[in-house]
C-alpha atoms as a PDB file:
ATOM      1  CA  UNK A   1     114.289  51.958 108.904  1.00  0.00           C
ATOM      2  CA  UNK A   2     110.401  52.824 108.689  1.00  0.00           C
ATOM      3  CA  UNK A   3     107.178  52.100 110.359  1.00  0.00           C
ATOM      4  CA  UNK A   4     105.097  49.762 108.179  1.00  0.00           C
ATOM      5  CA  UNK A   5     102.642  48.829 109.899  1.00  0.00           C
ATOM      6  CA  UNK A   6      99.882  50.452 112.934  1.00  0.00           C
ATOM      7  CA  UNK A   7      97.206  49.167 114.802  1.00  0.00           C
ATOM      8  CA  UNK A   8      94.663  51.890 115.660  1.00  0.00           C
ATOM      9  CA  UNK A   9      92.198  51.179 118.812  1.00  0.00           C
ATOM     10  CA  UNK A  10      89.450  52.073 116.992  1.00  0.00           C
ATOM     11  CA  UNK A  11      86.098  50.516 114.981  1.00  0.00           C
ATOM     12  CA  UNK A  12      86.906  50.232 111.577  1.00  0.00           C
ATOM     13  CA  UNK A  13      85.784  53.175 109.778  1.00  0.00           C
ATOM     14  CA  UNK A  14      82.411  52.800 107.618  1.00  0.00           C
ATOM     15  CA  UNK A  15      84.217  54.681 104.859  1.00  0.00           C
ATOM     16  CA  UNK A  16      88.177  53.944 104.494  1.00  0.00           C
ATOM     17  CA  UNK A  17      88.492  57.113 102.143  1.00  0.00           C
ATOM     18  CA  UNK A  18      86.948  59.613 104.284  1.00  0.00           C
ATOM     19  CA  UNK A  19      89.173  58.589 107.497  1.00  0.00           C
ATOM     20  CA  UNK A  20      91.826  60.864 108.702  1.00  0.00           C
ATOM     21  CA  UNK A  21      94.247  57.669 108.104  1.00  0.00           C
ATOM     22  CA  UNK A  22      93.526  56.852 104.640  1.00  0.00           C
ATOM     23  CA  UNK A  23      95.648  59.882 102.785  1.00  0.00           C
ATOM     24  CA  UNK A  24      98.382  59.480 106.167  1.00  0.00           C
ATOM     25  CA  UNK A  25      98.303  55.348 105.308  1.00  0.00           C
ATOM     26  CA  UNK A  26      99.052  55.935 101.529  1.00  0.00           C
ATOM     27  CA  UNK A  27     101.496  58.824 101.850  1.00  0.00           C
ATOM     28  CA  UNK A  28     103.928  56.788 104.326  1.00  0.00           C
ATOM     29  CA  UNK A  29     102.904  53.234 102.349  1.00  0.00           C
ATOM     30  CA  UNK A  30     101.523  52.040 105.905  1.00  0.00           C
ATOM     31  CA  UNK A  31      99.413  48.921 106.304  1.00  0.00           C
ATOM     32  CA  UNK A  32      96.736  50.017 109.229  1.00  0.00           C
ATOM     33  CA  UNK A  33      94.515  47.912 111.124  1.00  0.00           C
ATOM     34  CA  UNK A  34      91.465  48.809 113.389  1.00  0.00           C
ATOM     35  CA  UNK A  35      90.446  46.585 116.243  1.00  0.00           C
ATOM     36  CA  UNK A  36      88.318  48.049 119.497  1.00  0.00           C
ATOM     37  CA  UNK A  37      90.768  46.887 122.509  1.00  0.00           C
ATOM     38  CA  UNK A  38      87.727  47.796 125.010  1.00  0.00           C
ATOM     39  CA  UNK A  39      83.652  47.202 124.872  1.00  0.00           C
ATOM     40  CA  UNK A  40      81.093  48.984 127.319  1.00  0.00           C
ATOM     41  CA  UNK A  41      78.764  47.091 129.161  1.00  0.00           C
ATOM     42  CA  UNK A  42      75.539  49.141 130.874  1.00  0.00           C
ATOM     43  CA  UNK A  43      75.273  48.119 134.373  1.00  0.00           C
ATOM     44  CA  UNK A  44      72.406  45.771 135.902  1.00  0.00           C
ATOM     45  CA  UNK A  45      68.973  47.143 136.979  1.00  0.00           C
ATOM     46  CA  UNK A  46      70.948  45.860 140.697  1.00  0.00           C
ATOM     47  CA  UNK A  47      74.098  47.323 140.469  1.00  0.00           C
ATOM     48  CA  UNK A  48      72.268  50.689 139.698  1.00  0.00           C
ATOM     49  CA  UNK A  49      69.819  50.440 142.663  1.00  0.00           C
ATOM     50  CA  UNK A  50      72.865  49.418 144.909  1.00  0.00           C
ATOM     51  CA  UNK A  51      74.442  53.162 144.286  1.00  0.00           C
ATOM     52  CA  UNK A  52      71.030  54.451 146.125  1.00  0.00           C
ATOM     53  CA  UNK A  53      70.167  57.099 143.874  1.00  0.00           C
ATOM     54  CA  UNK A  54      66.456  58.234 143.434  1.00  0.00           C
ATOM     55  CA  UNK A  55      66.616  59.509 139.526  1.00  0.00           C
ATOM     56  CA  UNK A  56      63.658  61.424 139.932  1.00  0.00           C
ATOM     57  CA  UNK A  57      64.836  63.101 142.396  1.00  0.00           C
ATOM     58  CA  UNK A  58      67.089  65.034 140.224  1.00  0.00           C
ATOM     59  CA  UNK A  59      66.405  67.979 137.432  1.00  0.00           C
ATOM     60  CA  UNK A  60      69.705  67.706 135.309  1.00  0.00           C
ATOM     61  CA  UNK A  61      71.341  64.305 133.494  1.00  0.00           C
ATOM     62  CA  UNK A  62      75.036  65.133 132.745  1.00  0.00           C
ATOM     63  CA  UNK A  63      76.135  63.335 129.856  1.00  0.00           C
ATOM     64  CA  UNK A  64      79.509  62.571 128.193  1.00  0.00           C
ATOM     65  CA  UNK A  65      79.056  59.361 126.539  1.00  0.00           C
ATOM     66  CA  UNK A  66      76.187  57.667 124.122  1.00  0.00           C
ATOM     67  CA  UNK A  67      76.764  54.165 126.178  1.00  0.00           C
ATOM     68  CA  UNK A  68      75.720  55.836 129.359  1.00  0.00           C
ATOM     69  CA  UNK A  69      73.060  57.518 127.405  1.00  0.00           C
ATOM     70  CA  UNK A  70      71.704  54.042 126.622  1.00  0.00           C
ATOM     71  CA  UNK A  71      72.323  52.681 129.504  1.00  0.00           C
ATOM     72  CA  UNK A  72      70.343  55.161 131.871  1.00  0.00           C
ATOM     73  CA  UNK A  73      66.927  55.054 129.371  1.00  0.00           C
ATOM     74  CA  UNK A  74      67.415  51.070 129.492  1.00  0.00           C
ATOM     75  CA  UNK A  75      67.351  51.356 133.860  1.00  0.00           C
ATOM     76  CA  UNK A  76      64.892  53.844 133.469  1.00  0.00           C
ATOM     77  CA  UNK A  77      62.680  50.913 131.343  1.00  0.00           C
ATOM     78  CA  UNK A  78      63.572  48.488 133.122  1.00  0.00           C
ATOM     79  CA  UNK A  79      62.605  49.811 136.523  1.00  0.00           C
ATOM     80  CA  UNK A  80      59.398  51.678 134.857  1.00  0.00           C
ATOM     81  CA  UNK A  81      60.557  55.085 135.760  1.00  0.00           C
ATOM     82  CA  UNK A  82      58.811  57.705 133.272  1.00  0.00           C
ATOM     83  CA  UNK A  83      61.765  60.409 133.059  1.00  0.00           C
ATOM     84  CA  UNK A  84      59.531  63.641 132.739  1.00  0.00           C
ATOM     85  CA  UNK A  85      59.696  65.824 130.110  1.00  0.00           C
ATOM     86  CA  UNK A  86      61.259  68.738 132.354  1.00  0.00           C
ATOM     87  CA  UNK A  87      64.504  66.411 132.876  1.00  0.00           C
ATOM     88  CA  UNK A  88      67.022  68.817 131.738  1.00  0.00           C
ATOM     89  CA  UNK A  89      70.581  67.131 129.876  1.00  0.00           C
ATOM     90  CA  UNK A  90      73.895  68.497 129.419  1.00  0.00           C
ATOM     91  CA  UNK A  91      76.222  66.831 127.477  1.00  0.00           C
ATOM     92  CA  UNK A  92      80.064  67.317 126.633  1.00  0.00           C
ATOM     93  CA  UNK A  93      79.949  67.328 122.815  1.00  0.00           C
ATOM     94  CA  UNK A  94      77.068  68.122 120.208  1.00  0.00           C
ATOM     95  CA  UNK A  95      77.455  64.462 119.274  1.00  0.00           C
ATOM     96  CA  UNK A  96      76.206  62.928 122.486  1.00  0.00           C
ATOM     97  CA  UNK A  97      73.200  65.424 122.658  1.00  0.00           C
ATOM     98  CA  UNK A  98      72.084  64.654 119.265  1.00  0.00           C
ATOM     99  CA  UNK A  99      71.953  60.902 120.077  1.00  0.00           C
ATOM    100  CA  UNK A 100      69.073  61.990 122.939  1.00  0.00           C
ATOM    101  CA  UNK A 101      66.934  62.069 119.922  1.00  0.00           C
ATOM    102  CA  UNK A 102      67.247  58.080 120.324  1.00  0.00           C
ATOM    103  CA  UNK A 103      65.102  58.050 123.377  1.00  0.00           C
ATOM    104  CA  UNK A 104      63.565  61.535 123.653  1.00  0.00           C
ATOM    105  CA  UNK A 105      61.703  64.083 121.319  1.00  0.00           C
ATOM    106  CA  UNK A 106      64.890  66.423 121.074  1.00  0.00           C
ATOM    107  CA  UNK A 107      63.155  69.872 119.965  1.00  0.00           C
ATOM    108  CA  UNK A 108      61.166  69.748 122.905  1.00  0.00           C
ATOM    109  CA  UNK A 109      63.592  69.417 125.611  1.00  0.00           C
ATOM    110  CA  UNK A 110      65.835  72.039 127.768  1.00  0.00           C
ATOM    111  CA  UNK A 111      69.219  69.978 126.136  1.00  0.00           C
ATOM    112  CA  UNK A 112      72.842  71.746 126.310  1.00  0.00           C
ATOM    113  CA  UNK A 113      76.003  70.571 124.997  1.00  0.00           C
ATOM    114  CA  UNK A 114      79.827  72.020 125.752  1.00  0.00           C
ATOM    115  CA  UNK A 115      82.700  71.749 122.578  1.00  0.00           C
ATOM    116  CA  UNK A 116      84.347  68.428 124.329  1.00  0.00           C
ATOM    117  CA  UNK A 117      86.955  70.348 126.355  1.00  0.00           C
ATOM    118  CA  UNK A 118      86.509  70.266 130.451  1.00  0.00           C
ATOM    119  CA  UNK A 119      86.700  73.729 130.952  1.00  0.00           C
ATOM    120  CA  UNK A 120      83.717  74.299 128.653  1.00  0.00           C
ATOM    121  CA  UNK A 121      81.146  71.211 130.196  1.00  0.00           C
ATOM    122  CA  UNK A 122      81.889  72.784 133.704  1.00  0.00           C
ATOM    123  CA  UNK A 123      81.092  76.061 132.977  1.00  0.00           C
ATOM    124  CA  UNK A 124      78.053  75.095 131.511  1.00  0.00           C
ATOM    125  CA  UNK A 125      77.073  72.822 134.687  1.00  0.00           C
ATOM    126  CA  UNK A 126      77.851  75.883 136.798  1.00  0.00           C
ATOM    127  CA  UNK A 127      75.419  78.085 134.471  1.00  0.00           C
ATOM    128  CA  UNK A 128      72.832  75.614 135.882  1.00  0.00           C
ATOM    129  CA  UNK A 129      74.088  75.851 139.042  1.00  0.00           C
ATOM    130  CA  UNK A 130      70.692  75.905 140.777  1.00  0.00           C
ATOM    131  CA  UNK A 131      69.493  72.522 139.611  1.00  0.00           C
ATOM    132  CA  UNK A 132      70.050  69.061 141.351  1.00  0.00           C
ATOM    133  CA  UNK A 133      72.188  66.831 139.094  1.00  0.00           C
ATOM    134  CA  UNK A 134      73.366  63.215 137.961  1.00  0.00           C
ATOM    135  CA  UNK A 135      76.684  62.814 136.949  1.00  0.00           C
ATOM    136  CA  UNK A 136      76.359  59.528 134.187  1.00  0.00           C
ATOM    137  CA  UNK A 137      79.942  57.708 134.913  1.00  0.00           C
ATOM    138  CA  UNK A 138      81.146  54.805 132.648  1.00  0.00           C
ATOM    139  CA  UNK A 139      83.855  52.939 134.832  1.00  0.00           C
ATOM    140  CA  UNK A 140      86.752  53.641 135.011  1.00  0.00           C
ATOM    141  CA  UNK A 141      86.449  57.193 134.671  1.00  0.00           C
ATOM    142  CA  UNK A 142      88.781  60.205 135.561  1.00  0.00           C
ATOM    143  CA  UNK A 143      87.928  62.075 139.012  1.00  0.00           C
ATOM    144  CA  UNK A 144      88.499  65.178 137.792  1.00  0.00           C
ATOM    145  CA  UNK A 145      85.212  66.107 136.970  1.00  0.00           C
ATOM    146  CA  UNK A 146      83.015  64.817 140.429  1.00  0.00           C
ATOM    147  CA  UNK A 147      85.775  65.856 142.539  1.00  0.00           C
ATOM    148  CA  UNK A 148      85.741  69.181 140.822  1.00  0.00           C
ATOM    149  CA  UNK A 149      82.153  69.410 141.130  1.00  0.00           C
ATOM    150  CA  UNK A 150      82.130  68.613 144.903  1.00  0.00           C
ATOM    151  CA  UNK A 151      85.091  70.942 145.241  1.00  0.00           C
ATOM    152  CA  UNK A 152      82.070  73.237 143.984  1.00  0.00           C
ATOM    153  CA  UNK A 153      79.546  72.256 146.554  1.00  0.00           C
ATOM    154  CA  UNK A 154      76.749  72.023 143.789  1.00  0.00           C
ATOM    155  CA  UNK A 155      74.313  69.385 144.405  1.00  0.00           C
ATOM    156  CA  UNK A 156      75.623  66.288 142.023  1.00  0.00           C
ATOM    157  CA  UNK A 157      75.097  62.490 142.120  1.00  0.00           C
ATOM    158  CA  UNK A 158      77.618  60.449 140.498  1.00  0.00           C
ATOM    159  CA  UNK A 159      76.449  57.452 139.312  1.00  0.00           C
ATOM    160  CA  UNK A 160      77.956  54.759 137.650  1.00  0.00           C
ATOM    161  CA  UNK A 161      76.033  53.576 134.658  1.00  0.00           C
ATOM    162  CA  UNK A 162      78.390  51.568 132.207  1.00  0.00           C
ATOM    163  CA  UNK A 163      81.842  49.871 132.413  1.00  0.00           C
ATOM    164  CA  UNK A 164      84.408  48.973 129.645  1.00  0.00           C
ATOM    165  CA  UNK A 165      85.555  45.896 129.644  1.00  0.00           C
ATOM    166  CA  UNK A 166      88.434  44.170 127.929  1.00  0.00           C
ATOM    167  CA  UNK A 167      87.502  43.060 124.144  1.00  0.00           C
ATOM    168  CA  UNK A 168      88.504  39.742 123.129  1.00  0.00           C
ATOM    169  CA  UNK A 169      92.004  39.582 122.131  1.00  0.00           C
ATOM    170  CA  UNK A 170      92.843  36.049 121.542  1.00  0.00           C
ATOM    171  CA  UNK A 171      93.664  36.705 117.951  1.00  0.00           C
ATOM    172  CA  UNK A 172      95.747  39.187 117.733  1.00  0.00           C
ATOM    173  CA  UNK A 173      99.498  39.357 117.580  1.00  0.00           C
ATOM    174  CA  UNK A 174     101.434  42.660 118.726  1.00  0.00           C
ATOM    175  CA  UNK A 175     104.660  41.761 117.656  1.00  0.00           C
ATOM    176  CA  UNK A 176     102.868  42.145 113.568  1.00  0.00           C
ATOM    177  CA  UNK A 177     102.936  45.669 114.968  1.00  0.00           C
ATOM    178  CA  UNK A 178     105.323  48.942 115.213  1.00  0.00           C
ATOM    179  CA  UNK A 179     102.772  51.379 116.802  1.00  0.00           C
ATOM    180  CA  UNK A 180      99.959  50.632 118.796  1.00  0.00           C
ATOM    181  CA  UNK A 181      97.351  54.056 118.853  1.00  0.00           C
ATOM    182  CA  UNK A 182      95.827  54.316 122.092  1.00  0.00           C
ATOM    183  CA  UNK A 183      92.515  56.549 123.134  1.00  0.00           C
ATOM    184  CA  UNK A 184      91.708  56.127 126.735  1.00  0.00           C
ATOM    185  CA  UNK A 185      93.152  54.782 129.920  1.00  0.00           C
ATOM    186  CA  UNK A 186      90.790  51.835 129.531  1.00  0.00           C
ATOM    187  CA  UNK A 187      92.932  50.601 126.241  1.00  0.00           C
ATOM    188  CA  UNK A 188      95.882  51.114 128.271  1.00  0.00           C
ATOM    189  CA  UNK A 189      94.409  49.090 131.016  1.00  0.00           C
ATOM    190  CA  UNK A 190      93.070  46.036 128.768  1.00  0.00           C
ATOM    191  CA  UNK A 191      96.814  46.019 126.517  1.00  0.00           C
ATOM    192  CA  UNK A 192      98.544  45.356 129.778  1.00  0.00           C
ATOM    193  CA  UNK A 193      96.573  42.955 131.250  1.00  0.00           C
ATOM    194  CA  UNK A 194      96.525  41.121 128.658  1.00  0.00           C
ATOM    195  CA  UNK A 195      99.995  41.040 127.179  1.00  0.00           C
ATOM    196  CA  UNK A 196     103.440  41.537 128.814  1.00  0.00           C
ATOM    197  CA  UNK A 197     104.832  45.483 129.031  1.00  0.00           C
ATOM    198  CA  UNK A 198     108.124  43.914 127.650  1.00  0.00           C
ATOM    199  CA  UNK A 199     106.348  42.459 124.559  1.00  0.00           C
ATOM    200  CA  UNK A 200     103.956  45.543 123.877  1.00  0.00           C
ATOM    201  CA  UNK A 201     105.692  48.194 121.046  1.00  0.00           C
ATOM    202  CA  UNK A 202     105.877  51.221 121.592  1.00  0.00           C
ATOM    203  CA  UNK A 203     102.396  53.743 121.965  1.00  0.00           C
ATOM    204  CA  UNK A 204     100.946  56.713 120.609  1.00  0.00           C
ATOM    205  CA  UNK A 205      98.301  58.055 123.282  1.00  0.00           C
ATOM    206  CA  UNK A 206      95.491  60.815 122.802  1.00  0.00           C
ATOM    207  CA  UNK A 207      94.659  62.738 125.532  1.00  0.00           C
ATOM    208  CA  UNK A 208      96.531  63.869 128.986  1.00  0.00           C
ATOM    209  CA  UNK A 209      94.594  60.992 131.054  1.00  0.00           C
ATOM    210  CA  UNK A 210      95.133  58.325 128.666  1.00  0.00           C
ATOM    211  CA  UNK A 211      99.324  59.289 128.255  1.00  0.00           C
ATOM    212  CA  UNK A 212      99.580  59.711 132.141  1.00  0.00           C
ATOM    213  CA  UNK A 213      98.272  55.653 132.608  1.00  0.00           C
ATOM    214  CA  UNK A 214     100.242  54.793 129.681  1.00  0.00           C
ATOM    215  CA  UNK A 215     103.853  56.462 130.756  1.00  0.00           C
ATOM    216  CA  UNK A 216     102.627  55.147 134.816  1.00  0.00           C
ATOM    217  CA  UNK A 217     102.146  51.415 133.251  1.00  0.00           C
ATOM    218  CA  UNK A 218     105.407  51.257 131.747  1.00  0.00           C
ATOM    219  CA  UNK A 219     104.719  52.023 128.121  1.00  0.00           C
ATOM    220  CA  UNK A 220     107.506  53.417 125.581  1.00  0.00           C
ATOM    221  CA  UNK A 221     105.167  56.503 124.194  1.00  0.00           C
ATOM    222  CA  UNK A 222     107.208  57.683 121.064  1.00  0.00           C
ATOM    223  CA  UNK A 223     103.599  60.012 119.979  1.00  0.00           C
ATOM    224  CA  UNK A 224     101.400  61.604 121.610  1.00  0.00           C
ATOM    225  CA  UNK A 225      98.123  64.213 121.092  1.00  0.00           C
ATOM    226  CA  UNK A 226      96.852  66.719 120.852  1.00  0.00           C
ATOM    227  CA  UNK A 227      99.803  69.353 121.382  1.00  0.00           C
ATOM    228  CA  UNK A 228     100.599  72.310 119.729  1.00  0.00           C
ATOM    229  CA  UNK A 229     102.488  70.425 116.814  1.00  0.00           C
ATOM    230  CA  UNK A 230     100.423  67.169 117.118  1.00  0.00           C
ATOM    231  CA  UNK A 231      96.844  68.195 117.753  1.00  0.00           C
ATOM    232  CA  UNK A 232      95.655  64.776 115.554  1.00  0.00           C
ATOM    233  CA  UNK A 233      96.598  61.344 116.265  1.00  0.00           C
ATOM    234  CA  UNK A 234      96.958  61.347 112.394  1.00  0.00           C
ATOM    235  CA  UNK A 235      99.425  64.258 113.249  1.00  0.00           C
ATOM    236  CA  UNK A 236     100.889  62.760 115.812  1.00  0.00           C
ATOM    237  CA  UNK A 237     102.178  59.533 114.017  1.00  0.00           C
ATOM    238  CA  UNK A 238     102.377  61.307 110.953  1.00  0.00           C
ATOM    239  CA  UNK A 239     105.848  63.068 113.067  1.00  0.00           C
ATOM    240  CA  UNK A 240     107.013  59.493 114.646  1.00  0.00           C
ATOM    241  CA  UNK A 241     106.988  57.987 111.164  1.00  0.00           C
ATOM    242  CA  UNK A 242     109.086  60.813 109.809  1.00  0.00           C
ATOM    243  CA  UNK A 243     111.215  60.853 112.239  1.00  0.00           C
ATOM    244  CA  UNK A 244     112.149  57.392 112.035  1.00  0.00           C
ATOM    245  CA  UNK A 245     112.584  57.433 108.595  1.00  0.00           C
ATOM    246  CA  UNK A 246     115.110  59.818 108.869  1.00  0.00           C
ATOM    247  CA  UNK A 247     117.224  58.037 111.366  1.00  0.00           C
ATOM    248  CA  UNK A 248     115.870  60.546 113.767  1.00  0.00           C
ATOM    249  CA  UNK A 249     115.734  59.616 117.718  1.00  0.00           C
ATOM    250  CA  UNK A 250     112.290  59.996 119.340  1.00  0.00           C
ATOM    251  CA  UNK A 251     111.731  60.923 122.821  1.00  0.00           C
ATOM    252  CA  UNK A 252     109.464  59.593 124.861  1.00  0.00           C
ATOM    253  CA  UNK A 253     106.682  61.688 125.025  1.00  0.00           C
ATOM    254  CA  UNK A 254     106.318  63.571 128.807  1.00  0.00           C
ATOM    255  CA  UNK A 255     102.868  64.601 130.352  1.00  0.00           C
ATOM    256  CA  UNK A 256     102.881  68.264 130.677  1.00  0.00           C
ATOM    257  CA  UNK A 257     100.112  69.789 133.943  1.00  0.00           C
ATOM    258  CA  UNK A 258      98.188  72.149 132.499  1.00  0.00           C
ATOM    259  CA  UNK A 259      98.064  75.022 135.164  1.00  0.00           C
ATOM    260  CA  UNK A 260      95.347  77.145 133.371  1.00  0.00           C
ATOM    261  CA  UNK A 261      93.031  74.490 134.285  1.00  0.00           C
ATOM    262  CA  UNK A 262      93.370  74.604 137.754  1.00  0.00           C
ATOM    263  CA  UNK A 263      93.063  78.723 137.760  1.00  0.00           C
ATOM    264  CA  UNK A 264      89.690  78.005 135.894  1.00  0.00           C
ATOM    265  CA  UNK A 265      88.330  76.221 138.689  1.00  0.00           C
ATOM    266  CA  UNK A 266      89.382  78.759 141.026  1.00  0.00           C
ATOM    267  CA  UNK A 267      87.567  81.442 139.147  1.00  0.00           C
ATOM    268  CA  UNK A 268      84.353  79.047 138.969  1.00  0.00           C
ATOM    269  CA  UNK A 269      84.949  78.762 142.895  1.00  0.00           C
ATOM    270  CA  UNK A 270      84.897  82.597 143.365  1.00  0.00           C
ATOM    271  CA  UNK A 271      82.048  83.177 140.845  1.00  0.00           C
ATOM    272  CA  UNK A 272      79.731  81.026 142.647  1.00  0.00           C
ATOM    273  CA  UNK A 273      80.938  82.387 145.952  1.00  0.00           C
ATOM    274  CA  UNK A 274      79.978  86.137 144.825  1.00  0.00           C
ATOM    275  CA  UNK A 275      76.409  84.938 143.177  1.00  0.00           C
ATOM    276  CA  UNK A 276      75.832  82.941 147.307  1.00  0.00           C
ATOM    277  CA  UNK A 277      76.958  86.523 148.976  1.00  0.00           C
ATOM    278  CA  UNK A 278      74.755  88.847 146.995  1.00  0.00           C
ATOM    279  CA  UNK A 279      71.653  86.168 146.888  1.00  0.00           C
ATOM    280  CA  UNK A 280      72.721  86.236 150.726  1.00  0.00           C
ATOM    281  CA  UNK A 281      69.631  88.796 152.171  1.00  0.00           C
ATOM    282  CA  UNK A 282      70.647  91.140 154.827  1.00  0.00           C
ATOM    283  CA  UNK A 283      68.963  90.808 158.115  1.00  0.00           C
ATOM    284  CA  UNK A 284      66.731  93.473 159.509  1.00  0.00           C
ATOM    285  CA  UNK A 285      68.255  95.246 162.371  1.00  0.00           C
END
């Protein structure tokens, strides 16, 4: 028995030789297909001004998507508001701060990025501590990060400012499929709303958020990433189809809490609390 063929929730990639899949496809004689499960939609110039959020009254744009990027200078044009040149952005990858130079003259701005992780974007929000922020949402998002930030008491708006959608999947047949690769809980969301649980194969998921809705929809998850041995989805299926060509069983994967997270949050807590108490002056006697 082998795997022979995947579908990977992704765009196709420009380039087939320079993907991650292309030497994985030909070493394991797979047959891969790309197809985008989910689109994202900006929200209307309505649904923005229904959240009740004055965008000039804020100094910092947090950014963790190019979609809510585009959607927030596309309200901003639509509803004539200049954004001033002293907006400041922080953004969870270099990738998504480099696409600012779309809309804005990038050399010229205050513009920070984190390395993708969570840890890293809110310590760099709580560097900036002082300023009075928008939180750019595309729905559905985690609550990690607002609550978090509340949990914080710094002064953020979270706004909603694009939502993915289901793509059009009319066309295509599961059952041509062994492994379905899955990167967000959106995916999971649009898969099983639009097909049966029973019928779907089995799953490999990237990221804790995306394996959680997968394992809570009913999903058999034989791969999952990034872990220690798996910290690729290339990597990741590269270990299912091994192990089922060697007549090996595969777990299901399990979702694992990562404790260190939750101590980093407590030392953000108590570093802000220190910086209030010695900003705190004394009064005179």
């Amino acid at each position: 028995m082998k795997v022979g063929k995947i579908l990977v929730s992704q765009p196709k990639p420009a380039v087939l030789e320079k993907s991650p899949f292309y030497e994985f496809s030909g070493k394991y004689e797979l047959d891969i297909d790309y197809k985008s499960l989910i689109r994202v939609v900006g929200v209307s110039l309505k649904e923005f001004r229904a959240q009740r959020t004055e965008i000039l009254e804020h100094s910092t744009m947090i950014f963790s998507s190019r979609a809510a990027i585009d959607s927030f200078f596309h309200i901003c044009e639509e509803a004539r508001i200049t954004v001033p040149e002293t907006m400041k952005y922080i953004c969870n990858t270099e990738a998504v701060a480099l696409y600012l130079q779309k809309y804005i003259v990038y050399r010229k701005r205050k513009i920070s990025f984190a390395d993708g992780t969570f840890n890293s974007l809110l310590e760099l929000i709580v560097k900036h501590k002082d300023e009075k922020f928008i939180l750019a949402l595309t729905e559905p998002y985690k609550p990690e990060l607002p609550e978090t930030l509340a949990k914080l008491k710094l002064k953020v708006s979270p706004v909603v400012f694009a939502r993915t959608v289901a793509a059009d999947m009319s066309e295509l047949k599961l059952s041509d499929y062994d492994i379905v690769a899955l990167y967000s809980p959106a995916e999971v969301k649009a898969l099983v709303e639009n097909y049966d649980v029973a019928n779907i194969p089995v799953v490999a998921t990237f990221g804790e958020a995306t394996l959680r809705a997968a394992k809570e929809a009913g999903l058999k998850v034989k791969a999952s990433a990034p872990t220690p041995e798996a910290p690729s989805m290339v990597k990741a299926l590269e270990i299912y189809c091994r192990k089922v060509s060697e007549g090996l069983e595969v777990e299901d994967a399990q979702v694992h809490e990562d404790a260190n997270k939750e101590e980093f949050i407590r030392a953000q807590q108590s570093k802000l609390q220190k910086k209030t108490r010695t900003r705190t002056p004394k009064k005179s006697e």
